[in-house]
PDB file of N, CA and C in Angstrom:
ATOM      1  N   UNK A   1      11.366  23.128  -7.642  1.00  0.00           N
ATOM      2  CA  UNK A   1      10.817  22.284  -8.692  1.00  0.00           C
ATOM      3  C   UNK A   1       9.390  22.705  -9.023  1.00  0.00           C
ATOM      4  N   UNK A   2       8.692  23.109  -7.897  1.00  0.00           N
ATOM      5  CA  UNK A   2       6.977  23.322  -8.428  1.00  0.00           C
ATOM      6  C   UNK A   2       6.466  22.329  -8.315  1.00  0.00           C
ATOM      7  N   UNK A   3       4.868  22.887  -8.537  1.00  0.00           N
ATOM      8  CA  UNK A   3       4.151  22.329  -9.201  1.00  0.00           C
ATOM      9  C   UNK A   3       4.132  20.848 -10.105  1.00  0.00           C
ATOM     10  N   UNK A   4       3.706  19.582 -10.426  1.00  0.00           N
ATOM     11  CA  UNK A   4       3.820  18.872 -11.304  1.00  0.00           C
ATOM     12  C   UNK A   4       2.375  18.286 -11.354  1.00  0.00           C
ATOM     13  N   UNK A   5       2.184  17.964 -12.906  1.00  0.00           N
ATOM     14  CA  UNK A   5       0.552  17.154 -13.095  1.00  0.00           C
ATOM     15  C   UNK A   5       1.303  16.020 -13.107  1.00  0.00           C
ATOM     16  N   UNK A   6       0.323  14.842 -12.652  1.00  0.00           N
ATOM     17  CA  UNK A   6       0.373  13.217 -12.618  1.00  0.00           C
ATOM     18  C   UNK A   6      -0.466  13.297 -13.343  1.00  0.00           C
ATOM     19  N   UNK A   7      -0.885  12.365 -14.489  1.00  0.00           N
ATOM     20  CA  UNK A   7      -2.068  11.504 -15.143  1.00  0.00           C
ATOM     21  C   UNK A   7      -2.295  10.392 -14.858  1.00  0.00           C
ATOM     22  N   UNK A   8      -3.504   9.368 -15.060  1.00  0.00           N
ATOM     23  CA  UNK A   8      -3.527   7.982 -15.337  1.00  0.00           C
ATOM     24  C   UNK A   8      -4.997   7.956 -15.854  1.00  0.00           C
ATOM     25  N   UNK A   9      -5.289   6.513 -16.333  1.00  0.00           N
ATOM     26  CA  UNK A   9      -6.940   6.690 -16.759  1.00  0.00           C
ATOM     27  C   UNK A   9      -7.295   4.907 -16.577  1.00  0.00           C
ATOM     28  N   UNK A  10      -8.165   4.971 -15.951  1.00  0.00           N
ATOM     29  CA  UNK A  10      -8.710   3.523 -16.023  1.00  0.00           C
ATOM     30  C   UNK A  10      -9.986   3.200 -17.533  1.00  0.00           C
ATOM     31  N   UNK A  11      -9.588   2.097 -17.682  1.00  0.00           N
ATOM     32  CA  UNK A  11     -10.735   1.546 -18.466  1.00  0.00           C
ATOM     33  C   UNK A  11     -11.318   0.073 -18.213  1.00  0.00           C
ATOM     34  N   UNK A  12     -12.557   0.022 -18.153  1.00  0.00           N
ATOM     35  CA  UNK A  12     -12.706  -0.786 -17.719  1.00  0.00           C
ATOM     36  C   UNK A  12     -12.678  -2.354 -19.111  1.00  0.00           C
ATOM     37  N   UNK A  13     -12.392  -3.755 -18.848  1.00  0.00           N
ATOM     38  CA  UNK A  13     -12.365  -4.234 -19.743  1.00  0.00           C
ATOM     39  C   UNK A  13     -13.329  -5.387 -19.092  1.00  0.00           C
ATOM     40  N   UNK A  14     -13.301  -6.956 -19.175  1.00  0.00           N
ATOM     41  CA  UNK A  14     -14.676  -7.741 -19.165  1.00  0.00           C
ATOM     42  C   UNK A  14     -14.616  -7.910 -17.292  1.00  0.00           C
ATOM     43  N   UNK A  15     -16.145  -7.691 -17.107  1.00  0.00           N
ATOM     44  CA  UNK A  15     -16.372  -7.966 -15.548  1.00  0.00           C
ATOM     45  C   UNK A  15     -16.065  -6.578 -14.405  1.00  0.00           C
ATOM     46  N   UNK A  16     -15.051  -7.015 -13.543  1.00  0.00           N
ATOM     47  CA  UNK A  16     -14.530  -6.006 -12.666  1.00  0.00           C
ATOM     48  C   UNK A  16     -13.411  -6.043 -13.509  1.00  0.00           C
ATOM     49  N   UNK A  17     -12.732  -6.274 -14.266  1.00  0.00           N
ATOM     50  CA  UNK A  17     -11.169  -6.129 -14.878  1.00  0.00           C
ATOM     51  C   UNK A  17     -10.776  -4.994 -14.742  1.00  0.00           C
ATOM     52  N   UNK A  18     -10.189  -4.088 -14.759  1.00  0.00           N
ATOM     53  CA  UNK A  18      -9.906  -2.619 -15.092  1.00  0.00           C
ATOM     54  C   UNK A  18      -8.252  -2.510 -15.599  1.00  0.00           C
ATOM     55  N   UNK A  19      -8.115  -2.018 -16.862  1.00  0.00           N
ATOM     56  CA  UNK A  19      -6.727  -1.954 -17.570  1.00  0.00           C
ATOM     57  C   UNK A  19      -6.316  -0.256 -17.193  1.00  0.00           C
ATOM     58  N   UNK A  20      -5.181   0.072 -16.142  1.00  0.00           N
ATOM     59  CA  UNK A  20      -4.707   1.211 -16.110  1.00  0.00           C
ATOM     60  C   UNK A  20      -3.736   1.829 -16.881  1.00  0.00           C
ATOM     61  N   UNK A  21      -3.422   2.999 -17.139  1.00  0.00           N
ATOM     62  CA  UNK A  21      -2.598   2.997 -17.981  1.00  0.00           C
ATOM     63  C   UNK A  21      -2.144   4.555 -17.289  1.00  0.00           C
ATOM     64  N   UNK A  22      -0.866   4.744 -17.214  1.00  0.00           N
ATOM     65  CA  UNK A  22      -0.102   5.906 -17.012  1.00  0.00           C
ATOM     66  C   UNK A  22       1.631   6.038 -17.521  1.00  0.00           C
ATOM     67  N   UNK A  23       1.305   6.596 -18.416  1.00  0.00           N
ATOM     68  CA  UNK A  23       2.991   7.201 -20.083  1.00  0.00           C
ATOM     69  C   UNK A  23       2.566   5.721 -20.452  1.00  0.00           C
ATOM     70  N   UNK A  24       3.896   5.148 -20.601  1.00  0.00           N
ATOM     71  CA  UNK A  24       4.069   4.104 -21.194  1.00  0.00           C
ATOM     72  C   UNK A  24       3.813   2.281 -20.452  1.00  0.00           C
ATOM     73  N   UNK A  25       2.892   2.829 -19.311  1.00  0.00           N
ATOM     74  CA  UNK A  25       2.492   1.502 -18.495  1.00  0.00           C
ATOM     75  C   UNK A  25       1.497   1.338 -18.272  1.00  0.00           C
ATOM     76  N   UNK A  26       1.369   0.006 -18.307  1.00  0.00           N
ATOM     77  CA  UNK A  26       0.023  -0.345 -17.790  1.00  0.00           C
ATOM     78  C   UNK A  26      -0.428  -2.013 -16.612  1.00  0.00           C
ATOM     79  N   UNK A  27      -1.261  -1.404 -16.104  1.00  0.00           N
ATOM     80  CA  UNK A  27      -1.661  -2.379 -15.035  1.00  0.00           C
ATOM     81  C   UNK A  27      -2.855  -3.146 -15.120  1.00  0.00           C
ATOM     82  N   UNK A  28      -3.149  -4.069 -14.614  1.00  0.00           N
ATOM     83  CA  UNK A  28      -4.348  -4.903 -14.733  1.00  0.00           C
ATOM     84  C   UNK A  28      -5.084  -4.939 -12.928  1.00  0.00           C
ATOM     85  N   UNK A  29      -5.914  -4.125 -12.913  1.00  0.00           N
ATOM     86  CA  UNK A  29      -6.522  -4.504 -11.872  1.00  0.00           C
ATOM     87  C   UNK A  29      -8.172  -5.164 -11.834  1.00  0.00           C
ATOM     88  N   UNK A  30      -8.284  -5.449 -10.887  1.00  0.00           N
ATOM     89  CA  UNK A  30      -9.370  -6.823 -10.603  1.00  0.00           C
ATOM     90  C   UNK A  30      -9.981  -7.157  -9.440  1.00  0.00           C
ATOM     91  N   UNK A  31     -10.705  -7.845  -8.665  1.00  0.00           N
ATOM     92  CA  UNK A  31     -11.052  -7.958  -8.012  1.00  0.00           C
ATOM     93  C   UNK A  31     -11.222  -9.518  -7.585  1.00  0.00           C
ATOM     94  N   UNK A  32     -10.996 -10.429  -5.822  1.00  0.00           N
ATOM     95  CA  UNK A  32     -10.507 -11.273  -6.081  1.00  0.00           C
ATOM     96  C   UNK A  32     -12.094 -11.984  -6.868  1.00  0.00           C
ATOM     97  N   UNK A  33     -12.103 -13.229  -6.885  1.00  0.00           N
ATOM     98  CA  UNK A  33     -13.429 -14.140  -7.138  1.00  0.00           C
ATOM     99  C   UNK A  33     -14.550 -13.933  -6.042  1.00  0.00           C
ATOM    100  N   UNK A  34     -13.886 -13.932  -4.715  1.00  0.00           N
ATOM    101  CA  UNK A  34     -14.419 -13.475  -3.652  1.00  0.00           C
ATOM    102  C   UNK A  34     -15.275 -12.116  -3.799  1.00  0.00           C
ATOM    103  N   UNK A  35     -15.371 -11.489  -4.385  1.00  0.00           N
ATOM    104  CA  UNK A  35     -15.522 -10.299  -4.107  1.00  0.00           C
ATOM    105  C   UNK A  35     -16.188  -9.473  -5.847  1.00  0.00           C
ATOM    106  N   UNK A  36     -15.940 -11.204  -6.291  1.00  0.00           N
ATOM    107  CA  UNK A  36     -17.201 -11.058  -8.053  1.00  0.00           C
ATOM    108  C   UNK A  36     -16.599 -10.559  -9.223  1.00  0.00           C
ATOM    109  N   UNK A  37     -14.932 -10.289  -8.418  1.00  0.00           N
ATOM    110  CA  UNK A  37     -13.922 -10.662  -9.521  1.00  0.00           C
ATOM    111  C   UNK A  37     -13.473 -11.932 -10.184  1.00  0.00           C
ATOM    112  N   UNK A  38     -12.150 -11.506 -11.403  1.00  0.00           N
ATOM    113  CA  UNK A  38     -11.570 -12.682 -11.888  1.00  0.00           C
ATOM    114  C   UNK A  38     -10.110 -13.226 -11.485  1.00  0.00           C
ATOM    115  N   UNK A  39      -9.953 -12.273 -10.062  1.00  0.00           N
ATOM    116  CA  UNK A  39      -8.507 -12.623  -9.722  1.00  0.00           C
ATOM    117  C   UNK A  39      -7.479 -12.125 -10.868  1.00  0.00           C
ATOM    118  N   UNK A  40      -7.262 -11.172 -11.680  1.00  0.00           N
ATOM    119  CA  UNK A  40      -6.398 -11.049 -12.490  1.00  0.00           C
ATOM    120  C   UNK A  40      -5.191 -10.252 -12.229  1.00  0.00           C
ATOM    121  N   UNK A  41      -5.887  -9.674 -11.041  1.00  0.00           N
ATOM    122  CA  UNK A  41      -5.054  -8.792 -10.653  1.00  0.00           C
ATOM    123  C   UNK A  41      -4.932  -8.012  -9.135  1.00  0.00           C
ATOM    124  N   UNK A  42      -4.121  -7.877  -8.356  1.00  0.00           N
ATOM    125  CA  UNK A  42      -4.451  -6.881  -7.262  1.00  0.00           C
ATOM    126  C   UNK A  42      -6.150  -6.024  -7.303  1.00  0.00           C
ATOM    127  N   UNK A  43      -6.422  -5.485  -6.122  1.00  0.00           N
ATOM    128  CA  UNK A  43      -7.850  -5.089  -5.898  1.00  0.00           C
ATOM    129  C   UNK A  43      -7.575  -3.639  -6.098  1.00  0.00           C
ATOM    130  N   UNK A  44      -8.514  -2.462  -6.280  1.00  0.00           N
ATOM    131  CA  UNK A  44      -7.676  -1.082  -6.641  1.00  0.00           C
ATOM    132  C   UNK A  44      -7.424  -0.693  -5.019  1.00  0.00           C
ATOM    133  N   UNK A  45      -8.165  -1.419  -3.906  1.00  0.00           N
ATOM    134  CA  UNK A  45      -7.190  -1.094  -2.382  1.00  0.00           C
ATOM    135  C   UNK A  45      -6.256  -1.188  -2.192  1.00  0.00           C
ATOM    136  N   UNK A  46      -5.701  -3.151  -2.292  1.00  0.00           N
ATOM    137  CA  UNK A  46      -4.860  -3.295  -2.245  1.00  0.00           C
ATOM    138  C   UNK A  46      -3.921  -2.611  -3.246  1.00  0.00           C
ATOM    139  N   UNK A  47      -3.946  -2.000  -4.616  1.00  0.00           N
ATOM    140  CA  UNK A  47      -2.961  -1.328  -5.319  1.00  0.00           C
ATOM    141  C   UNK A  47      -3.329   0.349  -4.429  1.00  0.00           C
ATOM    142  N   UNK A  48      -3.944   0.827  -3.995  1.00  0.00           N
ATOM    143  CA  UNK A  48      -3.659   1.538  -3.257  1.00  0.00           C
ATOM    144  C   UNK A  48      -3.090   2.030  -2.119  1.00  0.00           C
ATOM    145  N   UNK A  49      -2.432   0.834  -0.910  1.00  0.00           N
ATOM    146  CA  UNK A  49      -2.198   0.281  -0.016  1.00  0.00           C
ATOM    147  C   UNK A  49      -0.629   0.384  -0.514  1.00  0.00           C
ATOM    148  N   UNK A  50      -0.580  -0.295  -1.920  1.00  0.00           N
ATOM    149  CA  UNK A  50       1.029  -0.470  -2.283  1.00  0.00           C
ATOM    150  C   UNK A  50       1.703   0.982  -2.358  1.00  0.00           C
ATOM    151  N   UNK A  51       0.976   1.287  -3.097  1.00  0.00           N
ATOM    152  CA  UNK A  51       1.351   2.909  -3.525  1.00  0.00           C
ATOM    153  C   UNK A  51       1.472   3.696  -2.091  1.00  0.00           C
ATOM    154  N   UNK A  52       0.870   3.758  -1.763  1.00  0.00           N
ATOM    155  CA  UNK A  52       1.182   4.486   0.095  1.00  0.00           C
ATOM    156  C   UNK A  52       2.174   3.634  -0.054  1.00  0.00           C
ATOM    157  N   UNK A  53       2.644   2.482   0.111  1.00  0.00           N
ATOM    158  CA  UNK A  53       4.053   2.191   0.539  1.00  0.00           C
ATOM    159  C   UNK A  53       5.191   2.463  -0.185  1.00  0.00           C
ATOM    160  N   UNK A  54       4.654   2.307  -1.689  1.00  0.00           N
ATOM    161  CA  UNK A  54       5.833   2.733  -2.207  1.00  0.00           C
ATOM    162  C   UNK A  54       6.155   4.475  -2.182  1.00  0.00           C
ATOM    163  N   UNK A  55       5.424   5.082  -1.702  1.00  0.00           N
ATOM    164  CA  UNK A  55       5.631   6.662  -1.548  1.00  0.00           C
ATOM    165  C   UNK A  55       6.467   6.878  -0.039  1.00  0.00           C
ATOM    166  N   UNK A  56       5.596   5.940   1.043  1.00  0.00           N
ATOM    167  CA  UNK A  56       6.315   6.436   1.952  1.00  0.00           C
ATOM    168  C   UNK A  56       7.768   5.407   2.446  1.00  0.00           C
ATOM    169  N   UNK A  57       8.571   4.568   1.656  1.00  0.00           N
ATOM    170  CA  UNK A  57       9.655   4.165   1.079  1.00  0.00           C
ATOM    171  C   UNK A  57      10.605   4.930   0.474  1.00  0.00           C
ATOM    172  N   UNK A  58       9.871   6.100  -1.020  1.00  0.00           N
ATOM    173  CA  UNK A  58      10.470   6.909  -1.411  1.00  0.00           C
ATOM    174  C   UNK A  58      10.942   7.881   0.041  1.00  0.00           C
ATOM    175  N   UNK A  59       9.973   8.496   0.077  1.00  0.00           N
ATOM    176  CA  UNK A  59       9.733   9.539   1.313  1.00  0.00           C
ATOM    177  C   UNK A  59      11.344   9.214   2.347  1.00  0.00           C
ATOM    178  N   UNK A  60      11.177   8.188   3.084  1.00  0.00           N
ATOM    179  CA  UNK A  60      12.041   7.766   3.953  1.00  0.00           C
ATOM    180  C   UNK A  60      13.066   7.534   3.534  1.00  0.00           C
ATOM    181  N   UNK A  61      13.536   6.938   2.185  1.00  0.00           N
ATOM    182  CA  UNK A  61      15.208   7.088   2.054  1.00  0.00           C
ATOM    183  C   UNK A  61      15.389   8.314   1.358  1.00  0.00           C
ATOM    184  N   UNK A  62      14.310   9.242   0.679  1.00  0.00           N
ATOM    185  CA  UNK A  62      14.720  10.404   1.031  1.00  0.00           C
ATOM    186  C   UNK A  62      15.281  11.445   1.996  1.00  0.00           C
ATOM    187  N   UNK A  63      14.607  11.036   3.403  1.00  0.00           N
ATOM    188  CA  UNK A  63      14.907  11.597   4.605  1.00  0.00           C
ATOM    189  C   UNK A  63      16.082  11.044   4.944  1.00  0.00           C
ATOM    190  N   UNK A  64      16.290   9.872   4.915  1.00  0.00           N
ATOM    191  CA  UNK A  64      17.905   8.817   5.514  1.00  0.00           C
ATOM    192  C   UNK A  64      18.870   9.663   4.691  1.00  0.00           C
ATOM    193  N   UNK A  65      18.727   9.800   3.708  1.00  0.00           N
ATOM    194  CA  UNK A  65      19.833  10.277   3.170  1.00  0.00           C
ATOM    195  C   UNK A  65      20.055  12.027   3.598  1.00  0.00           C
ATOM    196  N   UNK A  66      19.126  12.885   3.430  1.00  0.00           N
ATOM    197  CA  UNK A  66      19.365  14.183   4.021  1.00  0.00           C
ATOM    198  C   UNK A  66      19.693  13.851   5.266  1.00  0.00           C
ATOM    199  N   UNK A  67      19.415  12.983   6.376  1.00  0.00           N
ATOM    200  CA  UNK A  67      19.812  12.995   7.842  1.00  0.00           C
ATOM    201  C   UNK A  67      20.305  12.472   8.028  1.00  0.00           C
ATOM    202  N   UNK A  68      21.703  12.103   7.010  1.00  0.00           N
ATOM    203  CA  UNK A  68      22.585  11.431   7.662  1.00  0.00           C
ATOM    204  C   UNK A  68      22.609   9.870   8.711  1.00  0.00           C
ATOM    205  N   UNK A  69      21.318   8.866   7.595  1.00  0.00           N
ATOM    206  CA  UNK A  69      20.816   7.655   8.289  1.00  0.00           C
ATOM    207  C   UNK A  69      21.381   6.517   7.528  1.00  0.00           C
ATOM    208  N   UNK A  70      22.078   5.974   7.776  1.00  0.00           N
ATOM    209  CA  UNK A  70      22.696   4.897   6.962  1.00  0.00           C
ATOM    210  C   UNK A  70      21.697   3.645   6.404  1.00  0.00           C
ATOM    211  N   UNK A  71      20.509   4.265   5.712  1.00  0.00           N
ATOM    212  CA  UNK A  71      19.755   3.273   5.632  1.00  0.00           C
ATOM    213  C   UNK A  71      20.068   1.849   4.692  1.00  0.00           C
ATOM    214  N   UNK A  72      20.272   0.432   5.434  1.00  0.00           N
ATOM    215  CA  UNK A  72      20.873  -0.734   4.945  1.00  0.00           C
ATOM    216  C   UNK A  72      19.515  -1.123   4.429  1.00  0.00           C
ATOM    217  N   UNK A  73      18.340  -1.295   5.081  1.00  0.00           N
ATOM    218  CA  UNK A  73      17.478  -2.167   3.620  1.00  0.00           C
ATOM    219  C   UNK A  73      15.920  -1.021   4.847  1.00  0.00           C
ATOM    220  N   UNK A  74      15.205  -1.226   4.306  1.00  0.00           N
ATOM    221  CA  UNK A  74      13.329  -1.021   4.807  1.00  0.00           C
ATOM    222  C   UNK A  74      12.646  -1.682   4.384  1.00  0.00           C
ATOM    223  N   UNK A  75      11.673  -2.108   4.763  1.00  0.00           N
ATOM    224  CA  UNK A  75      10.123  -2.686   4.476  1.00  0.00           C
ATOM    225  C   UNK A  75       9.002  -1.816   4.898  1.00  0.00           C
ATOM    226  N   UNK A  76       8.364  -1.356   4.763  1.00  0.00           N
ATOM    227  CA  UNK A  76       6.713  -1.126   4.868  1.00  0.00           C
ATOM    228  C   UNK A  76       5.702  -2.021   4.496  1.00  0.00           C
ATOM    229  N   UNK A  77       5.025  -2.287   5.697  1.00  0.00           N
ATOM    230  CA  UNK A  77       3.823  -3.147   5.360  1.00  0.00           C
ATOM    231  C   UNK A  77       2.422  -2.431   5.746  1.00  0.00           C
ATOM    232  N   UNK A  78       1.643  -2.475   4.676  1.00  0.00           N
ATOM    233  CA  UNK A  78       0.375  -1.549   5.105  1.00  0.00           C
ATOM    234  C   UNK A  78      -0.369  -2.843   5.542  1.00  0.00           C
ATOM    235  N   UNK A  79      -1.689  -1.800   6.042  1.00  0.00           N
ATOM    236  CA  UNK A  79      -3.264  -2.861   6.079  1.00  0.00           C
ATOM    237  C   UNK A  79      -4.121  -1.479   6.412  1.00  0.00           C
ATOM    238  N   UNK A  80      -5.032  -1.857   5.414  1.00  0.00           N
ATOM    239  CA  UNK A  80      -6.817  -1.774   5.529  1.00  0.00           C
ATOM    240  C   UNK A  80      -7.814  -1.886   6.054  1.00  0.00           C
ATOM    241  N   UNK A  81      -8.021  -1.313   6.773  1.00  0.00           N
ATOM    242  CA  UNK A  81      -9.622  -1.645   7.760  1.00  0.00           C
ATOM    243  C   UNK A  81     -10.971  -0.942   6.326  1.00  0.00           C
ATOM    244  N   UNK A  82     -11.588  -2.203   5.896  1.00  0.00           N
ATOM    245  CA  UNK A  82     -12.490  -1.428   4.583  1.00  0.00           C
ATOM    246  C   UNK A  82     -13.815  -2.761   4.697  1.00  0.00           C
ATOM    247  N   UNK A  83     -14.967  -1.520   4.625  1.00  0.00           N
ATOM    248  CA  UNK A  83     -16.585  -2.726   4.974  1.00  0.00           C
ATOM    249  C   UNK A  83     -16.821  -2.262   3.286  1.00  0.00           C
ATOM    250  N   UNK A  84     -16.800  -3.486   2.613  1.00  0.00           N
ATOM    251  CA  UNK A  84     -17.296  -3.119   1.069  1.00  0.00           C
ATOM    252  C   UNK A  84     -18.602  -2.893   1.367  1.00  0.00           C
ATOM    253  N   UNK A  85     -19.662  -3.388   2.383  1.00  0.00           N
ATOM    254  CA  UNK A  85     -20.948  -2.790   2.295  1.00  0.00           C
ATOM    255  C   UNK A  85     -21.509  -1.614   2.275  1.00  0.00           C
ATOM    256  N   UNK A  86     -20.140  -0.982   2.568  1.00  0.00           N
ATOM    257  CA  UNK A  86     -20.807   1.049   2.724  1.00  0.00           C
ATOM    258  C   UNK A  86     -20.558   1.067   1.343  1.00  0.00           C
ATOM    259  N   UNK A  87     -19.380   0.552  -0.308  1.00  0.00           N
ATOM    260  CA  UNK A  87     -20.057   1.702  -1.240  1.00  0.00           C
ATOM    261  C   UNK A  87     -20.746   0.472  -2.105  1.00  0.00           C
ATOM    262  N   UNK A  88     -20.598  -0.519  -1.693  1.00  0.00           N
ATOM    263  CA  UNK A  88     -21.997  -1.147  -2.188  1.00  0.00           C
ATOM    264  C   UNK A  88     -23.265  -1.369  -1.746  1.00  0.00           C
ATOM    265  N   UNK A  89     -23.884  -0.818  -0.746  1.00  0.00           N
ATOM    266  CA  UNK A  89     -24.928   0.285  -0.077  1.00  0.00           C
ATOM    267  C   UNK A  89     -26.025  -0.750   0.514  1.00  0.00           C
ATOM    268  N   UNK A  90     -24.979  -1.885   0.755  1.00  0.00           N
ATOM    269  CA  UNK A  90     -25.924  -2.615   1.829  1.00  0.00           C
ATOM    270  C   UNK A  90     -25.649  -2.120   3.057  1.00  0.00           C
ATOM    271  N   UNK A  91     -25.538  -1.703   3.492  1.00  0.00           N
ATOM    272  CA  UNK A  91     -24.870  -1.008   4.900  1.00  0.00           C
ATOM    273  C   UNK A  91     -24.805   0.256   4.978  1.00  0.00           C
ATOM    274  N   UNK A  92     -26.145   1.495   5.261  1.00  0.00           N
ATOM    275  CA  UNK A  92     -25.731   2.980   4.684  1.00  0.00           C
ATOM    276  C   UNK A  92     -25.059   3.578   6.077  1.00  0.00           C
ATOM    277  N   UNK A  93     -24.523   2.954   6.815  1.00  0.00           N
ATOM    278  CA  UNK A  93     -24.091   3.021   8.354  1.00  0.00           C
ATOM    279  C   UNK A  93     -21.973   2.742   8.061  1.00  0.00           C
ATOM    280  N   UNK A  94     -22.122   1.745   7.397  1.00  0.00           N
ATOM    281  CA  UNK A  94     -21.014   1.368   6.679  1.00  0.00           C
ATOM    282  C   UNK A  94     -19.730   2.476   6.048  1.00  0.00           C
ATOM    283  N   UNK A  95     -18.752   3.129   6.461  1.00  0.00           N
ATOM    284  CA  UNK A  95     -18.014   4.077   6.107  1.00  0.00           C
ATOM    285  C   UNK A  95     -17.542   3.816   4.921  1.00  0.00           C
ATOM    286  N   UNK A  96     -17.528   4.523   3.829  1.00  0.00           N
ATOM    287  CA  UNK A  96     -17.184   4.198   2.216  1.00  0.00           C
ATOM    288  C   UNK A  96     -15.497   4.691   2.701  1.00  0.00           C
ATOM    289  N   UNK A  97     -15.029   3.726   2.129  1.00  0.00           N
ATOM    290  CA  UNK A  97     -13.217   3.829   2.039  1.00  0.00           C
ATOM    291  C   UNK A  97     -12.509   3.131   3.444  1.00  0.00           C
ATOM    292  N   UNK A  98     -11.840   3.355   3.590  1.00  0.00           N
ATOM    293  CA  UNK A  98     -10.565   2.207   5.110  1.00  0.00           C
ATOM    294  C   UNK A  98     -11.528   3.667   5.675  1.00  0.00           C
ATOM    295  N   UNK A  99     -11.633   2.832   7.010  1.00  0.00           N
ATOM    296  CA  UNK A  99     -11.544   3.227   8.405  1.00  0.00           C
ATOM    297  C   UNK A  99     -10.881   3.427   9.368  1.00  0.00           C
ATOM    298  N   UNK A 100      -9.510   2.867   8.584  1.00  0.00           N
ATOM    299  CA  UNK A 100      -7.768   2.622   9.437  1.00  0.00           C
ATOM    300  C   UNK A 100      -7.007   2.086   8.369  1.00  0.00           C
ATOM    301  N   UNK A 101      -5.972   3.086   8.670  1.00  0.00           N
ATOM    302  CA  UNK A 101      -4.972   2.345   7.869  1.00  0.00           C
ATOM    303  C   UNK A 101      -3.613   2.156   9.068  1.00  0.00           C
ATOM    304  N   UNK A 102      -2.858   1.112   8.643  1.00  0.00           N
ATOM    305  CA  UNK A 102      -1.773   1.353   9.987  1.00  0.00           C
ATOM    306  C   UNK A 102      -0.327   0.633   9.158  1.00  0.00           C
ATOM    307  N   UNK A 103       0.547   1.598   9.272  1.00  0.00           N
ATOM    308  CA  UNK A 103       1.802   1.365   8.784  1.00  0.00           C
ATOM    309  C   UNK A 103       3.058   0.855   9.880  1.00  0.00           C
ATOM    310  N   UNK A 104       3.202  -0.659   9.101  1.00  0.00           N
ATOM    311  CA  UNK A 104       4.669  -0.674   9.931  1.00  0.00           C
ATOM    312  C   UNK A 104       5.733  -0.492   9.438  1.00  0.00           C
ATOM    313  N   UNK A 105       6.833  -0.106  10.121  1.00  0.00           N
ATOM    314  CA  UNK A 105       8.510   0.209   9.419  1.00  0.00           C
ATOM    315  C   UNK A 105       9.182  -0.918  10.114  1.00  0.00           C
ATOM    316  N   UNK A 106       9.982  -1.486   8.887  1.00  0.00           N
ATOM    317  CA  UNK A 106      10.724  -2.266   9.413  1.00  0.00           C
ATOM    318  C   UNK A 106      12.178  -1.670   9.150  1.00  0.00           C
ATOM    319  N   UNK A 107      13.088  -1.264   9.570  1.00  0.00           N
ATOM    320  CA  UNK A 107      14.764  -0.603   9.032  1.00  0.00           C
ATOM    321  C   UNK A 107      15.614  -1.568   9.433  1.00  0.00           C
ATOM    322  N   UNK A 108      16.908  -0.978   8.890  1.00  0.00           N
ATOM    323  CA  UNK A 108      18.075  -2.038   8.825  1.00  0.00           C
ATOM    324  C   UNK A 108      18.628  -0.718   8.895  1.00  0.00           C
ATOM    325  N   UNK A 109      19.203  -0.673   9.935  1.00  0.00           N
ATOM    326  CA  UNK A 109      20.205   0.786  10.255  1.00  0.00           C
ATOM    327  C   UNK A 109      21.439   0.349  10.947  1.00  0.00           C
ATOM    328  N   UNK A 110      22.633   1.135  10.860  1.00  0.00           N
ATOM    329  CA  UNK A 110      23.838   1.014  12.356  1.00  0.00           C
ATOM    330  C   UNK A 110      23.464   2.343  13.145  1.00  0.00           C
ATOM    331  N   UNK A 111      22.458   3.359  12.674  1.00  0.00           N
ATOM    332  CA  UNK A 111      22.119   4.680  13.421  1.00  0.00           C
ATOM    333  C   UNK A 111      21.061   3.806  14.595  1.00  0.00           C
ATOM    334  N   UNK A 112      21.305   5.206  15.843  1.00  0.00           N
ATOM    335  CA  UNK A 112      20.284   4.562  16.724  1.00  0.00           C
ATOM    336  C   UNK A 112      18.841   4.978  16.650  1.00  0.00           C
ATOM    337  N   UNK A 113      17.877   4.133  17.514  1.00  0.00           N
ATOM    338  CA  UNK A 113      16.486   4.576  17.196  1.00  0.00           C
ATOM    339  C   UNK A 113      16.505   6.365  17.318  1.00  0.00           C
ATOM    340  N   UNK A 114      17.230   6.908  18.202  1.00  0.00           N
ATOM    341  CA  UNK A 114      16.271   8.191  18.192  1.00  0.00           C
ATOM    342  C   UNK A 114      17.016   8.819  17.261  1.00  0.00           C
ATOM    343  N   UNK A 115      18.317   8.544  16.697  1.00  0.00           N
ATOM    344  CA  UNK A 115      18.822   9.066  15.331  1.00  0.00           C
ATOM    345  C   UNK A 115      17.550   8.489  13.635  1.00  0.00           C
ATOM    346  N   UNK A 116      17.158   7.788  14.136  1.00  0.00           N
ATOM    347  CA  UNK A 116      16.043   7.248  13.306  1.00  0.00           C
ATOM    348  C   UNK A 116      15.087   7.940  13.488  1.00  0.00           C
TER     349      UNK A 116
END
């Protein structure tokens, strides 16, 4: 297959709002009130957090199916270890981006774990 370009482009609209847009979609991201948003939408972590899951979802019933894994349902649940004070620069000690990320799998298989 190659090579492939992805696009997307943020713009920003009133406050923290940010309207994404990639082909024919678009997303609303935001930030909560907490944090000097308007709540309109997921945070761009947490939509980043999703996306790791929804890739490594793809990823894995990709693999179930080449290896012969009878996959009946999955879940992935991420989490974030993230100090907003490192890139908002009260904290120059503060690591800009997660410091941890940690993925759980949940499967629904009749294969056994080490066939998993």
């Amino acid at each position: 297959m190659g090579q492939m370009v992805f696009k997307a482009s943020a713009k920003p609209q009133n406050g923290l709002t940010i309207e994404c847009t990639v082909r024919n979609f678009k997303i609303i991201l935001d930030e909560p009130e907490s944090l000097g948003g308007s709540d309109k939408g997921m945070n761009p972590v947490e939509c980043l957090l999703s996306a790791l899951g929804a890739c490594k979802c793809i990823v894995a019933k990709a693999f179930a199916q080449k290896n012969r894994i009878n996959l009946q349902d999955i879940r992935i649940e991420l989490e974030g270890i993230l100090d907003p004070d490192g890139f908002l620069g009260k904290n120059k000690d503060a690591k800009i981006g997660f410091s941890k990320i940690t993925t759980r799998f949940y499967i629904k298989s009749d294969n056994t774990k080490d066939e998993i």
